[in-house]
PDB file of N, CA and C in Angstrom:
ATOM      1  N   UNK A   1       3.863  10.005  -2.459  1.00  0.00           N
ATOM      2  CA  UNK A   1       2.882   9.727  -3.485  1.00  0.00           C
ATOM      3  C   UNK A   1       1.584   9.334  -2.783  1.00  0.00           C
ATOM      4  N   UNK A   2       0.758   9.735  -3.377  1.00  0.00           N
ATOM      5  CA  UNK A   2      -0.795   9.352  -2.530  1.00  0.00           C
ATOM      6  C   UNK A   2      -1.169   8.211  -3.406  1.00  0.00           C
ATOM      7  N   UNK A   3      -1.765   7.308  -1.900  1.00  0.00           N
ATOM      8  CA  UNK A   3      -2.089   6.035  -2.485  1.00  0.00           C
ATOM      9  C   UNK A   3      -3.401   5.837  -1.664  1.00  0.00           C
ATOM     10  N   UNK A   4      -4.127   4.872  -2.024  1.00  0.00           N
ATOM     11  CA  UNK A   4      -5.556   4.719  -1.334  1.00  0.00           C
ATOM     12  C   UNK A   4      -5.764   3.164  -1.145  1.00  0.00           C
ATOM     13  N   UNK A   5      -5.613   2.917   0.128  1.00  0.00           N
ATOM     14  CA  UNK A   5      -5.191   1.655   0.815  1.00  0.00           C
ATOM     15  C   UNK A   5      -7.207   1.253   1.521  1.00  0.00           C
ATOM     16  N   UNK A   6      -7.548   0.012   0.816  1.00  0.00           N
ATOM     17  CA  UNK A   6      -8.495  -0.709   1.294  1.00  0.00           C
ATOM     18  C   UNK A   6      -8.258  -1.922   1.549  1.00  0.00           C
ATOM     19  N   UNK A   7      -9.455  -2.766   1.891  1.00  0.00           N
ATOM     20  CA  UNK A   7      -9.890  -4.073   2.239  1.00  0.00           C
ATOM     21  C   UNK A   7     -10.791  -4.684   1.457  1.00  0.00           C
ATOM     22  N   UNK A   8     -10.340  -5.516   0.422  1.00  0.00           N
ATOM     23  CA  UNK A   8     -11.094  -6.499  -0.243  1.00  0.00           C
ATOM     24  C   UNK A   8     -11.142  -8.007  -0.070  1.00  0.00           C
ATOM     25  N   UNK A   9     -11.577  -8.394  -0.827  1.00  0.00           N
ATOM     26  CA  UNK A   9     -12.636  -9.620  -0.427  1.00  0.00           C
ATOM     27  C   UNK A   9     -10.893 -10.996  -0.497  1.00  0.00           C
ATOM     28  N   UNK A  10      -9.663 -10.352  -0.913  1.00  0.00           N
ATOM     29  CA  UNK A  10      -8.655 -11.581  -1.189  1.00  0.00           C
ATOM     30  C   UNK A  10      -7.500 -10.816  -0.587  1.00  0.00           C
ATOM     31  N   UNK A  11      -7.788  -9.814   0.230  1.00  0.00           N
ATOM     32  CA  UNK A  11      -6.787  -8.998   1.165  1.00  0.00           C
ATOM     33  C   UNK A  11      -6.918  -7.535   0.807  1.00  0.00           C
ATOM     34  N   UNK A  12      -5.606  -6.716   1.012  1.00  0.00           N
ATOM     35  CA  UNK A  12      -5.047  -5.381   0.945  1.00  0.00           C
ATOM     36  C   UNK A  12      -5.552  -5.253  -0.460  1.00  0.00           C
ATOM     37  N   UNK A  13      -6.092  -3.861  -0.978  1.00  0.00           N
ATOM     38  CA  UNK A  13      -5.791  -3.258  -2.102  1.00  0.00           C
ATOM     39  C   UNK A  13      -5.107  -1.990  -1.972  1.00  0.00           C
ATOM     40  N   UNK A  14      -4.771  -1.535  -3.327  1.00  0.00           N
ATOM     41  CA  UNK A  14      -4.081  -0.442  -3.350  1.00  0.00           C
ATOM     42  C   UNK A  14      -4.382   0.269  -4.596  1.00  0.00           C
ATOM     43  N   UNK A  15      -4.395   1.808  -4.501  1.00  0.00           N
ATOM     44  CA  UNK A  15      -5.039   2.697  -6.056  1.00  0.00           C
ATOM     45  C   UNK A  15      -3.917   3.418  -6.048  1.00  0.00           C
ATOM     46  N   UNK A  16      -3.051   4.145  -6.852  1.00  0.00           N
ATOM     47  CA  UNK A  16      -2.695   4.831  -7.134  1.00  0.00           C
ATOM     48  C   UNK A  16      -2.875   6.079  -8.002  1.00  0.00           C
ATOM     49  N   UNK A  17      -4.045   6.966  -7.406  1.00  0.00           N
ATOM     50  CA  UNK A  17      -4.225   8.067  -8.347  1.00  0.00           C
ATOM     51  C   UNK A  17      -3.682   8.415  -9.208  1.00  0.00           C
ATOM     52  N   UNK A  18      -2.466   9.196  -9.179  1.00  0.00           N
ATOM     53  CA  UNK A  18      -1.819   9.691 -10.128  1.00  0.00           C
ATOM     54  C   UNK A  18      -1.242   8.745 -11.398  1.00  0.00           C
ATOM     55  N   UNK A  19      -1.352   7.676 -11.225  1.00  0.00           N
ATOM     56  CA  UNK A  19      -0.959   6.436 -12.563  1.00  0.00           C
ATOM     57  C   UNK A  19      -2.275   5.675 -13.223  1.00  0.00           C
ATOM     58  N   UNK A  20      -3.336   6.041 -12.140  1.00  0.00           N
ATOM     59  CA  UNK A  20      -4.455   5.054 -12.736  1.00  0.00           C
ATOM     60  C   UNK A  20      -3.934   3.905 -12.559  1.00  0.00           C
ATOM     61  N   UNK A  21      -3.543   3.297 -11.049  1.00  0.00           N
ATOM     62  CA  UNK A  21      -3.250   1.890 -11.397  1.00  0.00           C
ATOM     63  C   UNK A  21      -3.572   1.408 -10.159  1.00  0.00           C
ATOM     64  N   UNK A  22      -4.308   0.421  -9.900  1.00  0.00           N
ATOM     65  CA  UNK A  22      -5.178  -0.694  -9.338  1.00  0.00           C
ATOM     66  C   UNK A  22      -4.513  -1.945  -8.456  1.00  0.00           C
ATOM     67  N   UNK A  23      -3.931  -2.261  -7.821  1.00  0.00           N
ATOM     68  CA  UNK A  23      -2.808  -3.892  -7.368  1.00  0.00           C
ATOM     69  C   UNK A  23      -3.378  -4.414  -6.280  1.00  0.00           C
ATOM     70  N   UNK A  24      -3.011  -5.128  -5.924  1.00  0.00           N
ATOM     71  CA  UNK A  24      -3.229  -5.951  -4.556  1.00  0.00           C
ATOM     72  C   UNK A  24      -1.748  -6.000  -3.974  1.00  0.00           C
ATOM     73  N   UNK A  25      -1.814  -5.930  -2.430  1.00  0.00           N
ATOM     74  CA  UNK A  25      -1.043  -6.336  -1.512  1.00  0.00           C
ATOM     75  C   UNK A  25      -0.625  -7.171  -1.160  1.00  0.00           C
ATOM     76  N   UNK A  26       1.089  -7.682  -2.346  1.00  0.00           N
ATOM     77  CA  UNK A  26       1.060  -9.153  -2.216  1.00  0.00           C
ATOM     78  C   UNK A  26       2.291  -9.611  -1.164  1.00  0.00           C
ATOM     79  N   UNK A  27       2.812  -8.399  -0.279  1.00  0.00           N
ATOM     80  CA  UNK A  27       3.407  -8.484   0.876  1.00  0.00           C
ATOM     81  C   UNK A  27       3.606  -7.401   1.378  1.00  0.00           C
ATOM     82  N   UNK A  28       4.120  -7.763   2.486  1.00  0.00           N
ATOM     83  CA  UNK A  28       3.873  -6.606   3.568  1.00  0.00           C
ATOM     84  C   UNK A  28       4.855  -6.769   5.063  1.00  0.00           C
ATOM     85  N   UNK A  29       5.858  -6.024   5.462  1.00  0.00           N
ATOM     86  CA  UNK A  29       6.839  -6.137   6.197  1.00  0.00           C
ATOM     87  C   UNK A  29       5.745  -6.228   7.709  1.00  0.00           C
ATOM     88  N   UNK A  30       4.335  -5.623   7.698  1.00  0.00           N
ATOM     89  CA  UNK A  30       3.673  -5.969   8.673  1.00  0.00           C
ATOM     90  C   UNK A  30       2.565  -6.286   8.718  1.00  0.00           C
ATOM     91  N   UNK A  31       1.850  -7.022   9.192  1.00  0.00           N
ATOM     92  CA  UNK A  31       0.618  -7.967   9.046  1.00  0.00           C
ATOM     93  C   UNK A  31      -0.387  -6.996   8.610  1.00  0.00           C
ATOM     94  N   UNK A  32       0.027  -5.839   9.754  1.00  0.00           N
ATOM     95  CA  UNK A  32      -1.199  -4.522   9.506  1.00  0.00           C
ATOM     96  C   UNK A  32      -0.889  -3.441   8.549  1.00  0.00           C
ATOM     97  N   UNK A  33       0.059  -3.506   7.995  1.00  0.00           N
ATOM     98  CA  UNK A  33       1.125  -2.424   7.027  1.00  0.00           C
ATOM     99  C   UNK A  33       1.649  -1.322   7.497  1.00  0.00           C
ATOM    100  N   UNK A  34       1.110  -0.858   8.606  1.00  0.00           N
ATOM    101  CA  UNK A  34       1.553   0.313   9.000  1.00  0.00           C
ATOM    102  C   UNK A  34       3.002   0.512   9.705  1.00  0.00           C
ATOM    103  N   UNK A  35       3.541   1.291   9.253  1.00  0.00           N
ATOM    104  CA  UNK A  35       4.932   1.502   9.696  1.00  0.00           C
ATOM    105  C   UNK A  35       6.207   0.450   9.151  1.00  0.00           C
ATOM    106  N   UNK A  36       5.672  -0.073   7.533  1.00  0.00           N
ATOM    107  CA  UNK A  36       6.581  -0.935   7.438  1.00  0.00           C
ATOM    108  C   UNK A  36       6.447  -0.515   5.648  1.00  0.00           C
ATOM    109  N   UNK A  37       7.133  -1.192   5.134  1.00  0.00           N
ATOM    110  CA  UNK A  37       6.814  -1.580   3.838  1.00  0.00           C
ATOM    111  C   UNK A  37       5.763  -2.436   3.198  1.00  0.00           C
ATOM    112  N   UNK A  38       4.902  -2.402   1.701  1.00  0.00           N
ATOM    113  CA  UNK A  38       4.056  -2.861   1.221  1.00  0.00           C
ATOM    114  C   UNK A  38       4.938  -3.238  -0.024  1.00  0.00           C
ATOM    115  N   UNK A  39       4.627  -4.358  -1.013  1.00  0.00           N
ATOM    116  CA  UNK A  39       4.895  -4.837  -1.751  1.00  0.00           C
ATOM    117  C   UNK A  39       3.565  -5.171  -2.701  1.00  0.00           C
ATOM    118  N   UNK A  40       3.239  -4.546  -4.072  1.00  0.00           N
ATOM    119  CA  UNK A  40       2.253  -4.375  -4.757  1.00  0.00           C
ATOM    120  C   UNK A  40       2.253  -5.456  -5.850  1.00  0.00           C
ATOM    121  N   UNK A  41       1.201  -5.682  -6.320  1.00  0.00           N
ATOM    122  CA  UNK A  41       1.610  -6.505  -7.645  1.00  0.00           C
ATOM    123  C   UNK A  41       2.281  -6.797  -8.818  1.00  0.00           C
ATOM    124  N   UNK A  42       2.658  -5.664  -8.589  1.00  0.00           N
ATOM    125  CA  UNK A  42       3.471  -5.055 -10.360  1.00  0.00           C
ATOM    126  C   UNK A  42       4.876  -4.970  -9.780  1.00  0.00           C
ATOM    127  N   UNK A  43       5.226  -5.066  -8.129  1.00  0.00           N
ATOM    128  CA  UNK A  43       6.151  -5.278  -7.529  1.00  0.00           C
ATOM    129  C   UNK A  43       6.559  -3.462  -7.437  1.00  0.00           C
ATOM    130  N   UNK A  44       6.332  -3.092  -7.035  1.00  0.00           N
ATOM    131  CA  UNK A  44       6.260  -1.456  -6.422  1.00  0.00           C
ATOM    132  C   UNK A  44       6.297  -1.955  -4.939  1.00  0.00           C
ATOM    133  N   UNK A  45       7.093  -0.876  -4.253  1.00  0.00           N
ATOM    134  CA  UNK A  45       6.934  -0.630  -2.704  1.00  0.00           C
ATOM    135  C   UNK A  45       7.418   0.556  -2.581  1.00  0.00           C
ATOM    136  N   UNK A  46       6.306   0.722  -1.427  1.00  0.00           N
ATOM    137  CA  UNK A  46       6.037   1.526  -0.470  1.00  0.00           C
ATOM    138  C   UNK A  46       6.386   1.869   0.636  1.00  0.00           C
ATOM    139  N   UNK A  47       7.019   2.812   1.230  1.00  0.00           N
ATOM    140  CA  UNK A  47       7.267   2.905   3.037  1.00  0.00           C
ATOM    141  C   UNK A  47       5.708   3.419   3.694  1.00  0.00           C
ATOM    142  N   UNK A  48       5.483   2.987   4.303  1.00  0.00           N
ATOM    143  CA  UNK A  48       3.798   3.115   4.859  1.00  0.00           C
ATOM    144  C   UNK A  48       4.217   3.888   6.145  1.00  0.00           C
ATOM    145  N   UNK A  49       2.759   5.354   6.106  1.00  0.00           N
ATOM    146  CA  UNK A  49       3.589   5.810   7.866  1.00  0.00           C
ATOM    147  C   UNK A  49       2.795   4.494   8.896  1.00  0.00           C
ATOM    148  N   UNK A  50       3.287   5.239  10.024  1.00  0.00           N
ATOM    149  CA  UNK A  50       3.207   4.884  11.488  1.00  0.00           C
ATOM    150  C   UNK A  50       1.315   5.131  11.448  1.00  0.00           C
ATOM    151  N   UNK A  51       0.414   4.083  11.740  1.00  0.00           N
ATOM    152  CA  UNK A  51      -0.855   4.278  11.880  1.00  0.00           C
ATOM    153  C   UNK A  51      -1.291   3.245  13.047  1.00  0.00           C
ATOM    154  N   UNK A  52      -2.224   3.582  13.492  1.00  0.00           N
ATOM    155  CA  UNK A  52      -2.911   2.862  14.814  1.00  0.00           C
ATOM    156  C   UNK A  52      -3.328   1.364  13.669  1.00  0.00           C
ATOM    157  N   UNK A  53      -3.390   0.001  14.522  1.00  0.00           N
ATOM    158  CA  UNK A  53      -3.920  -0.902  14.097  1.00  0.00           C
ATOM    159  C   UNK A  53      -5.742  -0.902  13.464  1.00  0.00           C
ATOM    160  N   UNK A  54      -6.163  -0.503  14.431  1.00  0.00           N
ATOM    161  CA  UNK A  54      -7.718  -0.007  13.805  1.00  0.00           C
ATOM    162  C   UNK A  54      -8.408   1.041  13.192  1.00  0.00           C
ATOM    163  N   UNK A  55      -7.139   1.437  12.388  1.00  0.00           N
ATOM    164  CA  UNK A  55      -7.155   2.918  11.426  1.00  0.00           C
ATOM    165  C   UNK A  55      -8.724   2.343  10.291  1.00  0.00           C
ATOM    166  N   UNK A  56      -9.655   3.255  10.410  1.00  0.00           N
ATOM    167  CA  UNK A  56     -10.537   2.848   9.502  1.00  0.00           C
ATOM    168  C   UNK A  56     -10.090   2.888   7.844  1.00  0.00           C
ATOM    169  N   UNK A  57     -10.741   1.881   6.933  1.00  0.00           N
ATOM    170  CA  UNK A  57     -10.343   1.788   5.309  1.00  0.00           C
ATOM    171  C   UNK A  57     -11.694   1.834   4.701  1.00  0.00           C
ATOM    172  N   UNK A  58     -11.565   2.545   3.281  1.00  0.00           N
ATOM    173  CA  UNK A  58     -10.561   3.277   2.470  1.00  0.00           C
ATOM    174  C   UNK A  58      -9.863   4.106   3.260  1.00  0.00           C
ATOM    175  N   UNK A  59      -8.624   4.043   3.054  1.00  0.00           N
ATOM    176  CA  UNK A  59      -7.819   5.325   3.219  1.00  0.00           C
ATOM    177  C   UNK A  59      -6.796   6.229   2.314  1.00  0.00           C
ATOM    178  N   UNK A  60      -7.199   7.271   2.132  1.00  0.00           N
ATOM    179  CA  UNK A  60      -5.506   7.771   1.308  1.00  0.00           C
ATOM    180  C   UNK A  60      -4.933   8.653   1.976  1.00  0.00           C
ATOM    181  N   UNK A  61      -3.755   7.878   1.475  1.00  0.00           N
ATOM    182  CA  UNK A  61      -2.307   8.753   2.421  1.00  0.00           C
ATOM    183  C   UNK A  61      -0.927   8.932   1.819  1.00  0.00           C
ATOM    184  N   UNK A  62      -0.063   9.622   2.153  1.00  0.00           N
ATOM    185  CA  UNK A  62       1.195   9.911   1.504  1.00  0.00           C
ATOM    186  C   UNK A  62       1.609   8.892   1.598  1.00  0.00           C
ATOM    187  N   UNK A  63       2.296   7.984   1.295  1.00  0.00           N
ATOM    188  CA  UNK A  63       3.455   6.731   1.412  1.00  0.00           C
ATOM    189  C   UNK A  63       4.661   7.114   0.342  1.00  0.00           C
ATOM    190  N   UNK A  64       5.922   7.045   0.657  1.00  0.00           N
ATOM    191  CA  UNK A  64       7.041   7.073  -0.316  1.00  0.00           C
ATOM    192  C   UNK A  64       7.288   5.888  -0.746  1.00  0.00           C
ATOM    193  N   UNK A  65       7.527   5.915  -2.317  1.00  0.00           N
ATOM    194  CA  UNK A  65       7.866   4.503  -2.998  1.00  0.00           C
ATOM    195  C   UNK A  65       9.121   4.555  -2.889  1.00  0.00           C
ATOM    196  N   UNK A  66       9.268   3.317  -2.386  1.00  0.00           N
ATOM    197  CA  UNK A  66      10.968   2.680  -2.047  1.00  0.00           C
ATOM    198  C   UNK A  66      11.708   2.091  -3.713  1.00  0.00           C
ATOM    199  N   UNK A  67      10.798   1.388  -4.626  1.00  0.00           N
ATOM    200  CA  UNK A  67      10.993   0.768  -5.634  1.00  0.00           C
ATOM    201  C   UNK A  67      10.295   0.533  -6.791  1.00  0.00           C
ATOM    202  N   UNK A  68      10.375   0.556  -7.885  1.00  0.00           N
ATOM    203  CA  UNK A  68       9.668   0.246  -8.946  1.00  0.00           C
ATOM    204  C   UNK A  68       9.665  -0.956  -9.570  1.00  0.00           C
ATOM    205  N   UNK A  69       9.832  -1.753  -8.831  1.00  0.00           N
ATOM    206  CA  UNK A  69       9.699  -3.644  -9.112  1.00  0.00           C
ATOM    207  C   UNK A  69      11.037  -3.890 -10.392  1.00  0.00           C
ATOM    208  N   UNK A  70      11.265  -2.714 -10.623  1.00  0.00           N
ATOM    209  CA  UNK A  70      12.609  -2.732 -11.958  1.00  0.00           C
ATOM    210  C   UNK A  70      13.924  -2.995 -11.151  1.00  0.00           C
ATOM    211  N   UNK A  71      14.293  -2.849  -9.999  1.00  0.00           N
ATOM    212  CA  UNK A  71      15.261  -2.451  -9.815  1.00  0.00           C
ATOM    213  C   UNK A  71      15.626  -3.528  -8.400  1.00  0.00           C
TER     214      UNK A  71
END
């Protein structure tokens, strides 16, 4: 699923095109996210690929959702 991963002013954000939906990054299996899991507001996660630490943001990229905060 393509997601579009920035830097705002109270941490990580996150867009999800295809839902129209907006969250913040309210955990994260790695400080920098890359190569780990993300945990969204609405409680969605993500497997994040493998990216260099100083990957420039905005970014969008494929990530597979692991969960729908339902389950």
């Amino acid at each position: 699923m393509k997601i579009t991963i920035r830097k705002g002013a109270k941490g990580f954000e996150a867009y999800v095109p295809k839902k129209d939906l907006e969250e913040p990054v309210v955990a994260s299996e790695r400080p920098d996210l890359w190569g780990g899991w993300i945990e969204l507001g609405n409680g969605w996660r993500f497997a994040m690929p493998e990216m260099a630490v100083d990957t420039p943001l905005p970014l969008t990229l494929d990530a597979r959702r692991l969960s729908t905060g339902d389950d």
